[in-house]
Each structure stands twice: as structure tokens, then as C-alpha cells.
C-alpha atoms as a PDB file:
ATOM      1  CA  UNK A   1       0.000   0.000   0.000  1.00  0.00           C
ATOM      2  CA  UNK A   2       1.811   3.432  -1.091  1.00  0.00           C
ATOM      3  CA  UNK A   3       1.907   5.801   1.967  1.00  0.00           C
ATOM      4  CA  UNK A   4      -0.189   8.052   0.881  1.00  0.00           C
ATOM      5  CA  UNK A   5      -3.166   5.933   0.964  1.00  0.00           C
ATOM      6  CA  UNK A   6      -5.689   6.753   3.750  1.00  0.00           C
ATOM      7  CA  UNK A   7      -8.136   4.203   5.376  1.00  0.00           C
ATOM      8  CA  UNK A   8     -11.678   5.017   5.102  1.00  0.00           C
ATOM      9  CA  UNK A   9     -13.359   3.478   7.796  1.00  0.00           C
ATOM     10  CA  UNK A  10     -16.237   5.897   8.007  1.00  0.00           C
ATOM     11  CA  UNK A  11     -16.714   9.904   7.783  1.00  0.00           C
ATOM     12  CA  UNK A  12     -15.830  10.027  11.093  1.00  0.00           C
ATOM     13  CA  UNK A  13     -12.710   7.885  11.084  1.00  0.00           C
ATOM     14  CA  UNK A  14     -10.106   7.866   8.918  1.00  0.00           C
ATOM     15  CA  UNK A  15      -6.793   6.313   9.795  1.00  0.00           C
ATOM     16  CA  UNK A  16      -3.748   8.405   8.096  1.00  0.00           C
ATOM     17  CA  UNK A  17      -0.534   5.676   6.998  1.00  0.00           C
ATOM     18  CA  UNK A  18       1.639   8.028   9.404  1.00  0.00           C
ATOM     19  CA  UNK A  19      -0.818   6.901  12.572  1.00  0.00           C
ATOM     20  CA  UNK A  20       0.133   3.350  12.205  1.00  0.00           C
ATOM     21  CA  UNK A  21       3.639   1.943  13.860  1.00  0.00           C
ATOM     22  CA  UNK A  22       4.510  -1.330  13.055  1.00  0.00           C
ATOM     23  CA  UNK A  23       7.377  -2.950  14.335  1.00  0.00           C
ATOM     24  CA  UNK A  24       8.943  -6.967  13.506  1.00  0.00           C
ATOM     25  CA  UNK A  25       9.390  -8.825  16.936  1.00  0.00           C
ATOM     26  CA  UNK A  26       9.787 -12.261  17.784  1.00  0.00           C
ATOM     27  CA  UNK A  27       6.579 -14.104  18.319  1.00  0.00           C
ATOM     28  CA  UNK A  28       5.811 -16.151  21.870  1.00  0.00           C
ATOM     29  CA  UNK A  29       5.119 -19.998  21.607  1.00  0.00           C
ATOM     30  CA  UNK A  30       6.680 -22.931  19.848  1.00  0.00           C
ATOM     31  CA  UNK A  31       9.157 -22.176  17.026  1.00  0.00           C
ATOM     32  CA  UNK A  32      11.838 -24.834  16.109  1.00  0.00           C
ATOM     33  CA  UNK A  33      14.974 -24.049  14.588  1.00  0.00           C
ATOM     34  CA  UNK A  34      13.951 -20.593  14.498  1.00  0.00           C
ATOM     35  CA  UNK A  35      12.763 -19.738  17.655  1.00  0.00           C
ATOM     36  CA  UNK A  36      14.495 -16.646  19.725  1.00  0.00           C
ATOM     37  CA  UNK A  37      16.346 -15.896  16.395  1.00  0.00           C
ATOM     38  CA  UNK A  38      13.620 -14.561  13.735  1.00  0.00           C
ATOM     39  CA  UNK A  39      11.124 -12.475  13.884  1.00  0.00           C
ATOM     40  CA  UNK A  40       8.286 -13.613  12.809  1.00  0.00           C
ATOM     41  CA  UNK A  41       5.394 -11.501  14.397  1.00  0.00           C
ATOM     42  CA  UNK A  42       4.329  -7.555  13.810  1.00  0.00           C
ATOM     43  CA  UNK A  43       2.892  -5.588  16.427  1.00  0.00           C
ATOM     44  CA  UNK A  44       0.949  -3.088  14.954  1.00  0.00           C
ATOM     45  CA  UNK A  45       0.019   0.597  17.108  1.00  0.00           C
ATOM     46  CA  UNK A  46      -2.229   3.287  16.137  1.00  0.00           C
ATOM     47  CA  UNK A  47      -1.927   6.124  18.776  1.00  0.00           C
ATOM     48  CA  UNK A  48      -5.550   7.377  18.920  1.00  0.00           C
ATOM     49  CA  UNK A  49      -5.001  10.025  21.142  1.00  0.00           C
ATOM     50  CA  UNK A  50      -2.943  12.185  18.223  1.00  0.00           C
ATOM     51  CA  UNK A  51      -4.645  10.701  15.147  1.00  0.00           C
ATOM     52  CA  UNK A  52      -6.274  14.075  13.193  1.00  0.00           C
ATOM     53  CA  UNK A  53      -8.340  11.578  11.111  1.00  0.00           C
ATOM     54  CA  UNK A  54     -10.841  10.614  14.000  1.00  0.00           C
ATOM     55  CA  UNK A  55     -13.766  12.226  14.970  1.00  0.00           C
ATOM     56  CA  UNK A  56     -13.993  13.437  19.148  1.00  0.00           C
ATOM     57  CA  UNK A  57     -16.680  10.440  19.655  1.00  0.00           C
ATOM     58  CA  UNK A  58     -14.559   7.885  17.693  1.00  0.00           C
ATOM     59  CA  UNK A  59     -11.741   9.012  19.266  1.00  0.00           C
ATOM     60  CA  UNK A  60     -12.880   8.929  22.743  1.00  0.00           C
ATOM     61  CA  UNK A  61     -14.615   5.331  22.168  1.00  0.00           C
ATOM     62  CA  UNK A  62     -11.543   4.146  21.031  1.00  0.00           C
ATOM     63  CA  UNK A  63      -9.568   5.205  24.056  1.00  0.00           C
ATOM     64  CA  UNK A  64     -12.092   3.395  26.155  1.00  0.00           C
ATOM     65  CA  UNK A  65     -12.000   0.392  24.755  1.00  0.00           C
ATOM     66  CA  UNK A  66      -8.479   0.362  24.138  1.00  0.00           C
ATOM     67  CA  UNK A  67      -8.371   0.438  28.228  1.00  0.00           C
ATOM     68  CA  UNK A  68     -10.136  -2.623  28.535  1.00  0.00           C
END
């Protein structure tokens, strides 16, 4: 997906390619030859606190159940 590309989800929520952080870490359970050497999992984060592309009630819902 080219950067620029924006997620509709909804005209009040729209997720901007700069509000997602991904980063490659080593997953947890059984892994062979390759386990504690590769990783293999992505953890993906979306700060919703900053994100300009939310809406105050989308944003706020999201905190909340984020906190769950």
C-alpha cells in the first residue's frame, strides 16, 4: 500500500498511513529451529489520542476500549 493511501473506515474515522507503527518482533510460543532468532510476528500501534483523522466520539470510544 503506497503511503499516501488513507483508510476510510467511516466519515468520522479515517486512519492516516503516518498513525500506524509497526514494528517486527519475535513471536511467543513454539518455534523450532527458528525460535528466539527470527522475527516472525508484527505488532501493529495506532496512537488514537494524536490521530487528526478521527472524529472526538470515535476518538474517545476508542480510548475506552483500548483500556479494557
Amino acid at each position: 500500500m503506497p503511503i499516501d493511501d488513507d483508510i476510510i473506515i467511516s466519515g468520522e474515522a479515517v486512519i492516516h498511513p503516518g498513525d500506524l507503527h509497526e514494528d517486527f518482533i519475535r513471536s511467543s510460543g513454539p518455534g523450532g529451529q527458528n525460535v528466539n532468532k527470527v522475527a516472525t510476528a508484527v505488532q501493529l500501534r495506532f496512537d488514537a489520542q494524536n490521530a487528526e483523522g478521527l472524529s472526538d466520539r470515535v476518538r474517545e470510544r476508542t480510548i475506552k476500549l483500548a483500556g479494557q
